[in-house]
C-alpha atoms as a PDB file:
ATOM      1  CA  UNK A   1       0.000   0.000   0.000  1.00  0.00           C
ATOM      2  CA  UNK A   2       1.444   3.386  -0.659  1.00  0.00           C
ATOM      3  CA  UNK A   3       1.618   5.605   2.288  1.00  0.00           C
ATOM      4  CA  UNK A   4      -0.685   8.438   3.369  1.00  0.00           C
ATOM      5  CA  UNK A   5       0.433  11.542   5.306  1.00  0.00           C
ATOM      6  CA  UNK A   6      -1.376  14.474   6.297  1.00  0.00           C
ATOM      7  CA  UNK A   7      -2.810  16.639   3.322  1.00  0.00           C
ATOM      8  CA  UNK A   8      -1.157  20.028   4.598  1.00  0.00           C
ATOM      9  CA  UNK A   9      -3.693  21.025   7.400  1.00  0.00           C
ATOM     10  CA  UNK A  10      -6.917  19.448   6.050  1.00  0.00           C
ATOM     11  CA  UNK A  11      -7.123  17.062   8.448  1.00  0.00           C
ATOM     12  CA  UNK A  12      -7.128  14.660   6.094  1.00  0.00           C
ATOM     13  CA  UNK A  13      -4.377  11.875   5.771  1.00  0.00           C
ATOM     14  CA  UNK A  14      -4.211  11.658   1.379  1.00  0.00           C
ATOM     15  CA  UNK A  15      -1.917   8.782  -0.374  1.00  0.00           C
ATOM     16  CA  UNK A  16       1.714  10.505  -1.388  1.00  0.00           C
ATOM     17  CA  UNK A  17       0.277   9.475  -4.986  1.00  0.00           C
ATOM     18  CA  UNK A  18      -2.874  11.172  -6.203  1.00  0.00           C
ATOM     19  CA  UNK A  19      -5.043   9.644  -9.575  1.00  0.00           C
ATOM     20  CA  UNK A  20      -4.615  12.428 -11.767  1.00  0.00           C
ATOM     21  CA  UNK A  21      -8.560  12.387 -13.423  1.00  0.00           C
ATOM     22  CA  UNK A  22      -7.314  14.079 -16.475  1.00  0.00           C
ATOM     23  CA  UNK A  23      -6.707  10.448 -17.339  1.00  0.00           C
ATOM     24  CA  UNK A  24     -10.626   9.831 -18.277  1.00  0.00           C
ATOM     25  CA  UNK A  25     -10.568  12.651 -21.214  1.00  0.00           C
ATOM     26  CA  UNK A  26     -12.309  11.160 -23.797  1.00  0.00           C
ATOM     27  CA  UNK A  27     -12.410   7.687 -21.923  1.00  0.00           C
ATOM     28  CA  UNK A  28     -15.084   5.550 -21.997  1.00  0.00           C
ATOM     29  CA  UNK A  29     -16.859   4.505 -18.727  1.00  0.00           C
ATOM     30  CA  UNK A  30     -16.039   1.221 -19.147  1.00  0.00           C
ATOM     31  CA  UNK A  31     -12.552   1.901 -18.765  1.00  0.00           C
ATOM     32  CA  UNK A  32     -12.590   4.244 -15.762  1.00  0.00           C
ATOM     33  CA  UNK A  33     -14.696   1.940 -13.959  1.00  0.00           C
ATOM     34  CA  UNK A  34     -11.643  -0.366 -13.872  1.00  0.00           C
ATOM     35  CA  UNK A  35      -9.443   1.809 -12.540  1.00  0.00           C
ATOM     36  CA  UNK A  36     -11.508   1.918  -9.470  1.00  0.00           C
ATOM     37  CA  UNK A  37     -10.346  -1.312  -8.204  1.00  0.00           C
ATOM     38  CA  UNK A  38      -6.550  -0.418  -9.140  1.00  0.00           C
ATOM     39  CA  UNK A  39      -6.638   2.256  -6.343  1.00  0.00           C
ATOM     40  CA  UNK A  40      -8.476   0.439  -3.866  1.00  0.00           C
ATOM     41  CA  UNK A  41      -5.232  -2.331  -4.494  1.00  0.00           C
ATOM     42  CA  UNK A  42      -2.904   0.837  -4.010  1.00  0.00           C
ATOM     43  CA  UNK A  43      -4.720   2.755  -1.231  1.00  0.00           C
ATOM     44  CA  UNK A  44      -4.952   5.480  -3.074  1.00  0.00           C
ATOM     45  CA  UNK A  45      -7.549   7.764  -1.971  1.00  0.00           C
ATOM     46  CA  UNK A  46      -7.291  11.225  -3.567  1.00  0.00           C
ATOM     47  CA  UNK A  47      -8.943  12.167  -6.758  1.00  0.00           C
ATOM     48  CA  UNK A  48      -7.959  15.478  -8.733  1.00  0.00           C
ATOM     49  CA  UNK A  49     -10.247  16.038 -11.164  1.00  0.00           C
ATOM     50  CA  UNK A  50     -11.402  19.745 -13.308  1.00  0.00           C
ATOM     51  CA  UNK A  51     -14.127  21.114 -14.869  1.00  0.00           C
ATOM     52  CA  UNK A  52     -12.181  21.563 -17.674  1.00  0.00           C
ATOM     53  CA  UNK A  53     -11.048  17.443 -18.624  1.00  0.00           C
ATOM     54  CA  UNK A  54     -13.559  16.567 -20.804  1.00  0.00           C
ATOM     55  CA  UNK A  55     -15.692  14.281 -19.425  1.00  0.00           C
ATOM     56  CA  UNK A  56     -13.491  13.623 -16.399  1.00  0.00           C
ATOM     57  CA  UNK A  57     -16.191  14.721 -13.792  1.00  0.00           C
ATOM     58  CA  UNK A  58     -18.760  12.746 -15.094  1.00  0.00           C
ATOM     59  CA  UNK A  59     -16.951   9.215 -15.478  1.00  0.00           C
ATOM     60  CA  UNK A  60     -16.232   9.424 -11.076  1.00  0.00           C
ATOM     61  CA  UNK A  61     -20.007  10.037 -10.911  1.00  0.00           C
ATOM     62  CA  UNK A  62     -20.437   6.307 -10.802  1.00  0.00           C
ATOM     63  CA  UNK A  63     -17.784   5.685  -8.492  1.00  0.00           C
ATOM     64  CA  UNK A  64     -18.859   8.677  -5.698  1.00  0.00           C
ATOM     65  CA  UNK A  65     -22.833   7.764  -5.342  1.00  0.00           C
ATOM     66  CA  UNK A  66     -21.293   4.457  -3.828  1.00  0.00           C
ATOM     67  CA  UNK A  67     -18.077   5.053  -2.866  1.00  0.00           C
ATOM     68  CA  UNK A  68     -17.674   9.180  -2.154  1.00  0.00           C
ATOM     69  CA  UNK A  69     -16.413   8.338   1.317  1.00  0.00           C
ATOM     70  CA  UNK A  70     -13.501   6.689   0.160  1.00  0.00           C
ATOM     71  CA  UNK A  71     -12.010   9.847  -1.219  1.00  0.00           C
ATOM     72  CA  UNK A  72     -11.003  13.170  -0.568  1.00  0.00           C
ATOM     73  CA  UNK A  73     -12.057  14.626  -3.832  1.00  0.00           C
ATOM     74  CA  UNK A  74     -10.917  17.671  -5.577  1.00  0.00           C
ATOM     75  CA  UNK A  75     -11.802  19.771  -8.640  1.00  0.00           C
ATOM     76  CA  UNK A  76     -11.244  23.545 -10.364  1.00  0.00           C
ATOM     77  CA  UNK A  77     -12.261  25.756 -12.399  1.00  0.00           C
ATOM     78  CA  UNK A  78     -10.311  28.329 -14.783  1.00  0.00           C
ATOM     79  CA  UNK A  79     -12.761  30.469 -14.655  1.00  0.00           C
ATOM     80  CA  UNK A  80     -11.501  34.226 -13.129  1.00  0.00           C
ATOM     81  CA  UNK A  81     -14.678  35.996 -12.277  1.00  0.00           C
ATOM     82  CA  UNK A  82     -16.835  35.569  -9.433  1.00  0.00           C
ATOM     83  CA  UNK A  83     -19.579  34.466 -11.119  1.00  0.00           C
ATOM     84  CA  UNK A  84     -18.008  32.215 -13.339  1.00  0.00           C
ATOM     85  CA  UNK A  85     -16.203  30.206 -10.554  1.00  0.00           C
ATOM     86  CA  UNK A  86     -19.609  30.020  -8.873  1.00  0.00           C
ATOM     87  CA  UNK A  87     -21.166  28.778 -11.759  1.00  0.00           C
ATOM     88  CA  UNK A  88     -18.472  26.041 -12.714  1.00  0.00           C
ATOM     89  CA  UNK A  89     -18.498  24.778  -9.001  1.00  0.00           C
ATOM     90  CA  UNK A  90     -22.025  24.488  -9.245  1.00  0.00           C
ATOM     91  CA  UNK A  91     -22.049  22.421 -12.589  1.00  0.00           C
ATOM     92  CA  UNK A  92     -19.038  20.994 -11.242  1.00  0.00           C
ATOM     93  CA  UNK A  93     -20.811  19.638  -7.992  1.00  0.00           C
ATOM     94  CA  UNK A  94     -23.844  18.714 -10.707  1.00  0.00           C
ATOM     95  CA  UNK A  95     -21.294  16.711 -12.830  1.00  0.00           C
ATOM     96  CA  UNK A  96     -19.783  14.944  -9.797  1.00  0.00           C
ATOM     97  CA  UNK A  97     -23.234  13.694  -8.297  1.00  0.00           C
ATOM     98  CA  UNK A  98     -22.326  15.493  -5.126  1.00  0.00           C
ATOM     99  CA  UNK A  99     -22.973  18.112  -2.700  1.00  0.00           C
ATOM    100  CA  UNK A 100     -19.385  19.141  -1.894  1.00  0.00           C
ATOM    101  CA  UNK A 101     -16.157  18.893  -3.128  1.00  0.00           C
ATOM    102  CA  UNK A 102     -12.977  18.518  -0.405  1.00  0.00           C
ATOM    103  CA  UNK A 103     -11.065  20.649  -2.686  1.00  0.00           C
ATOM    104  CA  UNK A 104     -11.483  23.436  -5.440  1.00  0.00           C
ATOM    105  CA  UNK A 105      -9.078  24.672  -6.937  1.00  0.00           C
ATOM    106  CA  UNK A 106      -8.158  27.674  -8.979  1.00  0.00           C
ATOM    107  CA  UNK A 107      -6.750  26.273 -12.439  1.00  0.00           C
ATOM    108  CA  UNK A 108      -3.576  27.823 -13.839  1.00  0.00           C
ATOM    109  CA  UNK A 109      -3.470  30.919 -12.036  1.00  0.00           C
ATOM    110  CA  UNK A 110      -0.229  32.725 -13.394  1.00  0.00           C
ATOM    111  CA  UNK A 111      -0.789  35.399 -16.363  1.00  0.00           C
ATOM    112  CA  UNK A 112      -1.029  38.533 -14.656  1.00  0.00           C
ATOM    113  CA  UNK A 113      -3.952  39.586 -15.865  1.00  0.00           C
ATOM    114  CA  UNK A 114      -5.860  36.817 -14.829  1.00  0.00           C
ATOM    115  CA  UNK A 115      -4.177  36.939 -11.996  1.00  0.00           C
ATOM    116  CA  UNK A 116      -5.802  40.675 -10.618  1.00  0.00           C
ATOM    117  CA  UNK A 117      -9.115  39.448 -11.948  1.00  0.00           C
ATOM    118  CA  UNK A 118      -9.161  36.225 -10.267  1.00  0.00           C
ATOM    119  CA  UNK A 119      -8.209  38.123  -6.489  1.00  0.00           C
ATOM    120  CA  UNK A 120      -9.765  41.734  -7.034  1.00  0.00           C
ATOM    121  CA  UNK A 121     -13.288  42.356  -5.190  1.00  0.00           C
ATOM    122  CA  UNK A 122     -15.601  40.171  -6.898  1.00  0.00           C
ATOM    123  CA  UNK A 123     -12.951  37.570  -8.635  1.00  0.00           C
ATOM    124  CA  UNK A 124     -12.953  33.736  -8.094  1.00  0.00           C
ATOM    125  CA  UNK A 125     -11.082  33.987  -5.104  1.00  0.00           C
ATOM    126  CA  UNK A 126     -13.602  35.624  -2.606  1.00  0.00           C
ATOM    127  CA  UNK A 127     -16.363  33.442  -4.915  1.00  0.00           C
ATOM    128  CA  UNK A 128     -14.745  30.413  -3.616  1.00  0.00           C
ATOM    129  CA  UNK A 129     -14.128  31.559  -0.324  1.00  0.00           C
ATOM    130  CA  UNK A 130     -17.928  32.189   0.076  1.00  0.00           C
ATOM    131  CA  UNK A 131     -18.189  28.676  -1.424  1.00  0.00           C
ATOM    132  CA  UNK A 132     -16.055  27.222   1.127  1.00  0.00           C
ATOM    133  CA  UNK A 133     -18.400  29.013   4.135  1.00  0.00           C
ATOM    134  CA  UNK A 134     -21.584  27.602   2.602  1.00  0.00           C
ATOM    135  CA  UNK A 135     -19.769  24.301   2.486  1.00  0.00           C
ATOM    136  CA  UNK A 136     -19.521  23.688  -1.409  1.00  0.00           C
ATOM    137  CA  UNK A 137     -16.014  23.086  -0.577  1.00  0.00           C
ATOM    138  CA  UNK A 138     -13.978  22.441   2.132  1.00  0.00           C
ATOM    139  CA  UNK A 139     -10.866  23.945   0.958  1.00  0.00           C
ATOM    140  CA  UNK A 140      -9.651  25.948  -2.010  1.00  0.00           C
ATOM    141  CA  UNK A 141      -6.091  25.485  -3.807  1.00  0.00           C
ATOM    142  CA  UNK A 142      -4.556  27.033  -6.758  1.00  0.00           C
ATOM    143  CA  UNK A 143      -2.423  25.303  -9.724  1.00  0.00           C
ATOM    144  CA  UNK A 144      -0.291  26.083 -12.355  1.00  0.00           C
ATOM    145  CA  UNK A 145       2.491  25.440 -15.232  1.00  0.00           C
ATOM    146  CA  UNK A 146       5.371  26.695 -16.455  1.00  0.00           C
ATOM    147  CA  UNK A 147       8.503  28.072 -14.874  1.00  0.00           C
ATOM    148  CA  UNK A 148       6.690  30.784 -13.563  1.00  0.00           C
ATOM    149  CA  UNK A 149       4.409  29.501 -11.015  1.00  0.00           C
ATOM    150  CA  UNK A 150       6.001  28.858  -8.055  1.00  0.00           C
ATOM    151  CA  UNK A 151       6.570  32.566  -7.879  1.00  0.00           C
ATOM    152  CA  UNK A 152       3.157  33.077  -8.746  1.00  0.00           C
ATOM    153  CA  UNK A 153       2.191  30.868  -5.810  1.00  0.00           C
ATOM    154  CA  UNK A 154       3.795  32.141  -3.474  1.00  0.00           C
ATOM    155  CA  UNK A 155       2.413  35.969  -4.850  1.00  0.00           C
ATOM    156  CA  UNK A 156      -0.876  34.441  -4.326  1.00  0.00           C
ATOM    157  CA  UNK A 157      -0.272  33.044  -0.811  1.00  0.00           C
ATOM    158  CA  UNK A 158       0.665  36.212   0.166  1.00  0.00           C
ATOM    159  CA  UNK A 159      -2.668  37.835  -1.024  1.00  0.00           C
ATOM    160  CA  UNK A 160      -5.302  34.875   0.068  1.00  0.00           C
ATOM    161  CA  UNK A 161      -4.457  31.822   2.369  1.00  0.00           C
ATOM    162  CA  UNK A 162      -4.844  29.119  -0.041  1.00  0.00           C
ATOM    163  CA  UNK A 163      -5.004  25.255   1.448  1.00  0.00           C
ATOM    164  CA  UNK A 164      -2.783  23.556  -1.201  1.00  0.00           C
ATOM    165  CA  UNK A 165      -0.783  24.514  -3.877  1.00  0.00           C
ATOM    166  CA  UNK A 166       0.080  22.470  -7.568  1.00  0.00           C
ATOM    167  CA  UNK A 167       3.153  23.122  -9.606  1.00  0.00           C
ATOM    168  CA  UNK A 168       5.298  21.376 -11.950  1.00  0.00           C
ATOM    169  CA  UNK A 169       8.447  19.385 -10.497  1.00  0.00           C
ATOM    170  CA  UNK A 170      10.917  16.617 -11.818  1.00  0.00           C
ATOM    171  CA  UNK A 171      14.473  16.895 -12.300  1.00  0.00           C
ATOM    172  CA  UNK A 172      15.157  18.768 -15.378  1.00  0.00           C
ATOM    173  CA  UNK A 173      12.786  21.259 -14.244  1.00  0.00           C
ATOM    174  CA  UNK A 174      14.478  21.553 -11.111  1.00  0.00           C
ATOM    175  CA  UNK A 175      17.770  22.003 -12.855  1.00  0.00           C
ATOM    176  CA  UNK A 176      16.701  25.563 -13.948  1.00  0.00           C
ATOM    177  CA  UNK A 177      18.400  27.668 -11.103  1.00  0.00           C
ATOM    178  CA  UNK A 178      15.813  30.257 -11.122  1.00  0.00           C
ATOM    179  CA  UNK A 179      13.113  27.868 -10.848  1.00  0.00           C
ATOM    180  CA  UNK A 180      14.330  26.078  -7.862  1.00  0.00           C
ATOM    181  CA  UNK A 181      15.198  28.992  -6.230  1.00  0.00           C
ATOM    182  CA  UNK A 182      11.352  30.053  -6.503  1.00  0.00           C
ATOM    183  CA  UNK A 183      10.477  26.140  -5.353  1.00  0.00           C
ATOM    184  CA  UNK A 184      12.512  25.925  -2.431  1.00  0.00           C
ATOM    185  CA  UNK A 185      11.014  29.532  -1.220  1.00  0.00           C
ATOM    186  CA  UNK A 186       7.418  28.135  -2.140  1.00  0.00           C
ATOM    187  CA  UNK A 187       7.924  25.146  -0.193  1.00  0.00           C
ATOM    188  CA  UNK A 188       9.595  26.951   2.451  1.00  0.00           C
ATOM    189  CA  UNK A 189       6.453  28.863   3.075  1.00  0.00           C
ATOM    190  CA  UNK A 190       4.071  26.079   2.854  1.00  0.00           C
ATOM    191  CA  UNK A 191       5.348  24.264   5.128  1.00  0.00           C
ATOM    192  CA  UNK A 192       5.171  26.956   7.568  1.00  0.00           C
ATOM    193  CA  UNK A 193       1.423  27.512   6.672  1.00  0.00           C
ATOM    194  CA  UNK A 194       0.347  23.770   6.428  1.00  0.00           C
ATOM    195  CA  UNK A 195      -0.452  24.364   2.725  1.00  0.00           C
ATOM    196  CA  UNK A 196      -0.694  21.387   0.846  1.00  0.00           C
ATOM    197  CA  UNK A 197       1.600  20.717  -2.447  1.00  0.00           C
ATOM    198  CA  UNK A 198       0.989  18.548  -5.108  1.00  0.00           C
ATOM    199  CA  UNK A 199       3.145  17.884  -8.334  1.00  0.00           C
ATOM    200  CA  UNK A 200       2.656  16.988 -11.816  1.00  0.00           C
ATOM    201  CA  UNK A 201       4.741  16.303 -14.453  1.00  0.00           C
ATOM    202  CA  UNK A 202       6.758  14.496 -12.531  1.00  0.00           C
ATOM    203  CA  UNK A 203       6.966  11.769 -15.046  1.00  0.00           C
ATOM    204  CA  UNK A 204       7.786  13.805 -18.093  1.00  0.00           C
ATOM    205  CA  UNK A 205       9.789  12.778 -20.695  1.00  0.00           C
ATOM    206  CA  UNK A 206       9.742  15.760 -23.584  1.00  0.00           C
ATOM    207  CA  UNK A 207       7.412  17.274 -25.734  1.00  0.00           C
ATOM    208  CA  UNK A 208       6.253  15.079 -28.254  1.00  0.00           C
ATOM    209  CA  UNK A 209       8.128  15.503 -31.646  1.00  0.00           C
ATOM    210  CA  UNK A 210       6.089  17.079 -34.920  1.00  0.00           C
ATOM    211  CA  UNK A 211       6.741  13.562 -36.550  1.00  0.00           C
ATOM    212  CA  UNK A 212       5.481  11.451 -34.017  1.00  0.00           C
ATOM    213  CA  UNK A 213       2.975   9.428 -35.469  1.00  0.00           C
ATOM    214  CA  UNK A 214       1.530   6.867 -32.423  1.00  0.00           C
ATOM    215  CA  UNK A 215      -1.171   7.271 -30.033  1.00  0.00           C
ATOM    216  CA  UNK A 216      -0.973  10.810 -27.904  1.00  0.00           C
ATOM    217  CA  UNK A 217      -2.532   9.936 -24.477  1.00  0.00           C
ATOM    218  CA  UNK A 218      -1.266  13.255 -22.758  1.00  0.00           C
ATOM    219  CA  UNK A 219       0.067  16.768 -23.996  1.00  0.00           C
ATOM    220  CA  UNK A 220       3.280  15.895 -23.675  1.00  0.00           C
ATOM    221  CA  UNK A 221       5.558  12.996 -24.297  1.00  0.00           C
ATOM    222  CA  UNK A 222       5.390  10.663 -20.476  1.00  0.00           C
ATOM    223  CA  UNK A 223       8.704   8.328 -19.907  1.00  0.00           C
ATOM    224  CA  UNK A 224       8.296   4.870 -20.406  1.00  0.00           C
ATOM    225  CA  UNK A 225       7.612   2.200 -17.786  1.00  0.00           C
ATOM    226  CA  UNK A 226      10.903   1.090 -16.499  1.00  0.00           C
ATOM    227  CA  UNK A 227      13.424   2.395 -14.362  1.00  0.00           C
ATOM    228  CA  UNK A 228      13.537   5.931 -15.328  1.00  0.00           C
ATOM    229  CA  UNK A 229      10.096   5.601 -14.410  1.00  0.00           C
ATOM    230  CA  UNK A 230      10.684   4.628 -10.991  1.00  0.00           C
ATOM    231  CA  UNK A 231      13.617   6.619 -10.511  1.00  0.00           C
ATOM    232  CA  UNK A 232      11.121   9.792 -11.567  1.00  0.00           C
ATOM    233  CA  UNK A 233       8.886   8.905  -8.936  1.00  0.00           C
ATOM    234  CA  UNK A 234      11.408   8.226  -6.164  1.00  0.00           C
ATOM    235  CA  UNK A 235      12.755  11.736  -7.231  1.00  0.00           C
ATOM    236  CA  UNK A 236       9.151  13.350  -6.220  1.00  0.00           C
ATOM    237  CA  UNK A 237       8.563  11.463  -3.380  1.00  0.00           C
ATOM    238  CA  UNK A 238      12.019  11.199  -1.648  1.00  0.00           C
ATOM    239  CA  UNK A 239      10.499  14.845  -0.549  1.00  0.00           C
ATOM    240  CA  UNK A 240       8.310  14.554   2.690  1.00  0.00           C
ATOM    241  CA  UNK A 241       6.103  17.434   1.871  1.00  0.00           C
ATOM    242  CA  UNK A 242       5.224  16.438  -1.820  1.00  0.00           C
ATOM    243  CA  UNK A 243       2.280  14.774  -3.360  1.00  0.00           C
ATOM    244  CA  UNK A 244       2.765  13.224  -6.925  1.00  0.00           C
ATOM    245  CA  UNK A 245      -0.335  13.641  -9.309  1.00  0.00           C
ATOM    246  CA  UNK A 246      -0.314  10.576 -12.268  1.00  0.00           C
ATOM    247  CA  UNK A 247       0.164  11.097 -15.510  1.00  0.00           C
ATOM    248  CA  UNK A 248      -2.846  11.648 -17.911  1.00  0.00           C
ATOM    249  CA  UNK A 249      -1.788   8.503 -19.910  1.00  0.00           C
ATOM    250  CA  UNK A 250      -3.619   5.792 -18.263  1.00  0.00           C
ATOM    251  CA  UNK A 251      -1.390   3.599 -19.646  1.00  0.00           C
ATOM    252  CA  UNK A 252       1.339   4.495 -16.840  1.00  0.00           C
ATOM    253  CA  UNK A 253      -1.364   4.044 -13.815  1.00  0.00           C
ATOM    254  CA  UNK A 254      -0.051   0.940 -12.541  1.00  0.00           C
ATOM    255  CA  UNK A 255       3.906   1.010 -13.320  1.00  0.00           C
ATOM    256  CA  UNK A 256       3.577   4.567 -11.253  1.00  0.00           C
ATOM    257  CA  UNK A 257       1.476   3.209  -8.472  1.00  0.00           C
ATOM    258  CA  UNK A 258       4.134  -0.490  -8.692  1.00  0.00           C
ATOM    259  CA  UNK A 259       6.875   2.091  -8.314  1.00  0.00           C
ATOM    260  CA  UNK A 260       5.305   4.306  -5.387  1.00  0.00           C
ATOM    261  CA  UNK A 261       4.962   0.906  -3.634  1.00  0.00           C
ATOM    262  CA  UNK A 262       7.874  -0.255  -4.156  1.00  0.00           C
ATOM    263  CA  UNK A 263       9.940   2.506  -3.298  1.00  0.00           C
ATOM    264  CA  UNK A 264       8.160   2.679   0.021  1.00  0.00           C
ATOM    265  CA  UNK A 265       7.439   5.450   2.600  1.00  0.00           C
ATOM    266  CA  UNK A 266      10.109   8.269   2.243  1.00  0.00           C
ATOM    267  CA  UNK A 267      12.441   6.613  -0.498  1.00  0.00           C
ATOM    268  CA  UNK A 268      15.850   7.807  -0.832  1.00  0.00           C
ATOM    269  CA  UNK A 269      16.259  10.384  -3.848  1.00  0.00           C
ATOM    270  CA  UNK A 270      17.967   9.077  -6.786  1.00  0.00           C
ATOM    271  CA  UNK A 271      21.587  10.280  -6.918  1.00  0.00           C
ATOM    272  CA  UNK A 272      21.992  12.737  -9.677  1.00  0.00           C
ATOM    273  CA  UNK A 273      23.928  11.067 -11.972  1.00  0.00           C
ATOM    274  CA  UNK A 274      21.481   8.589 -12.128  1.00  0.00           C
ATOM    275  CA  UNK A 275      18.613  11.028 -13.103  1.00  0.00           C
ATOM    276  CA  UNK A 276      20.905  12.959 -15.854  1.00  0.00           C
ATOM    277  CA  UNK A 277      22.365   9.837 -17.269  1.00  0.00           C
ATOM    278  CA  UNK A 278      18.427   8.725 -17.496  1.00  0.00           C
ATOM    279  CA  UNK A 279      17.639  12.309 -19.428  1.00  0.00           C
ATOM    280  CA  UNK A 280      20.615  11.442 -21.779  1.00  0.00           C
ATOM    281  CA  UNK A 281      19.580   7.753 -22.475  1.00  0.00           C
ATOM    282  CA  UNK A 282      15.713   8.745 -23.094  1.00  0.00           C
ATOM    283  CA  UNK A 283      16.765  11.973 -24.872  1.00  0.00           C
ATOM    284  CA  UNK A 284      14.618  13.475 -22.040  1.00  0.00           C
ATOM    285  CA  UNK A 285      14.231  17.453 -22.555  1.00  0.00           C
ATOM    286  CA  UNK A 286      12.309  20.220 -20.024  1.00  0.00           C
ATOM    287  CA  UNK A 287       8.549  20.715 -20.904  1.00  0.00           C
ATOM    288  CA  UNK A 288       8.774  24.749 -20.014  1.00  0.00           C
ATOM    289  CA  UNK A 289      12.195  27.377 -20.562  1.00  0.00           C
ATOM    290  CA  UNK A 290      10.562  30.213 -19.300  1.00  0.00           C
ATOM    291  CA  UNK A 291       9.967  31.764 -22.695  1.00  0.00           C
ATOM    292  CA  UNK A 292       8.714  30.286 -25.964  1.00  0.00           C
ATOM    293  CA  UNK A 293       8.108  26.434 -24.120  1.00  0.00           C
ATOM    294  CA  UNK A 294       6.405  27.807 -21.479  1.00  0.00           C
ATOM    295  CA  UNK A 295       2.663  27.626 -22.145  1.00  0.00           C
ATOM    296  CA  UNK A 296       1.249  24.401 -23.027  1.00  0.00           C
END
């Protein structure tokens, strides 16, 4: 079983890996029924989902009306307005088959723009914080890509106090100097807050090349199951305060959930030259630069 800690101050202990529901765009229900039974082997128990993945929402309907106390369940919404986030929480909550969500979330918070909207008088933020008093939601996080959202974050932490965080992180991210500078003060300050912080991408190989000609199962181009796999996920997880998010390839459920278990509570991070002699084998390149990579 793969080990649950505390979800920052929720109260609510959350497996170190979280199912990723960006995994059911455009699946059929057939096939996201039988992942149900592949978490219950894992213990996983946290499901982030958004109004925006297809129809993401409406394939854990099925699951929740029999099983919604298995899970601490989480959502979001892009939109930036007050009324919009009200309105996609509602559908959202519609969608889901339930009366609450554990956790919305504000979805890729980081252009500036968007940014003032979202937390001026009347944005999303004080919508969901109204939300969260009604009890819509228990908690509300924000996410985000690209190399500039862990400064972003922590702009936003300092403005509303957010229960959880998401940002990218794996080890050619991490490499960028500016970027993990920005991390390391994000995480410095969540920890002090008992925000939450969950990761994606952390099994990223590269973007997928303009010739590539198979099956595309996620924006970008995952590694493959193996041992760069694991060592990805040992790379995430050798950090105490992280939570890895899966992949939106379904494919790579069970090799990541194998490799969580395996690895065990607190795993010991992969040595370096282990990681960058994986990105040279693999041909493994960042997803984001900072400037023309950086939106998806």
């Amino acid at each position: 079983m793969i080990e649950r800690v505390p979800f920052g101050r929720t109260g609510h202990a959350s497996s170190r890996v979280v199912f990723g529901a960006a995994a059911f765009i455009g699946c059929t229900q057939d096939r996201a029924d039988a992942v149900l039974p592949l978490l219950r082997e894992f213990g996983v128990n946290h499901l982030d989902t958004a109004a925006d993945y297809g129809d993401s929402e409406l394939r854990l309907a099925p699951w929740l009306a029999t099983a919604r106390h298995e899970f601490f369940l989480a959502t979001k919404t892009g939109a930036r307005t007050g009324d919009g986030a009200r309105a996609g929480l509602e559908r959202s909550l519609e969608r889901l088959g339930v009366d609450h969500v554990d956790l919305v979330q504000l979805h890729n918070l980081v252009e500036p723009e968007e940014w003032e909207t979202a937390h001026a008088p009347g944005g999303a933020v004080e919508a969901l914080a109204r939300a969260r008093h009604e009890g819509l939601a228990r908690f509300v996080g924000v996410t985000g890509h690209g190399l500039r959202i862990a400064a972003a974050h922590r702009r936003s932490l300092e403005r509303f106090d957010f229960d959880s965080v998401l940002l990218p992180y794996n080890h050619l991210l991490l490499d960028d100097p500016g970027y993990r500078h920005e991390v390391e003060g994000l995480l410095s300050l969540c920890d002090e807050r008992g925000v939450a912080v969950q990761t994606i991408k952390a099994v990223a190989r590269r973007r997928w090349a303009e010739d590539h000609g198979g099956p595309r199962f996620s924006w970008y181009e995952p590694l493959p199951a193996g041992p760069e796999l694991e060592h990805a996920v040992g790379y995430v997880l050798a950090h105490p305060q992280l939570f890895l998010n899966t992949s939106s390839d379904l494919r790579l459920l069970r090799p990541v959930l194998e490799a969580a278990e395996r690895l065990g509570p607190r795993p010991a991070a992969p040595a370096p030259e282990v990681l960058d002699a994986d990105a040279e084998r693999l041909g493994m390149r960042p997803l984001f630069d900072g400037t023309t990579l950086e939106r998806i």
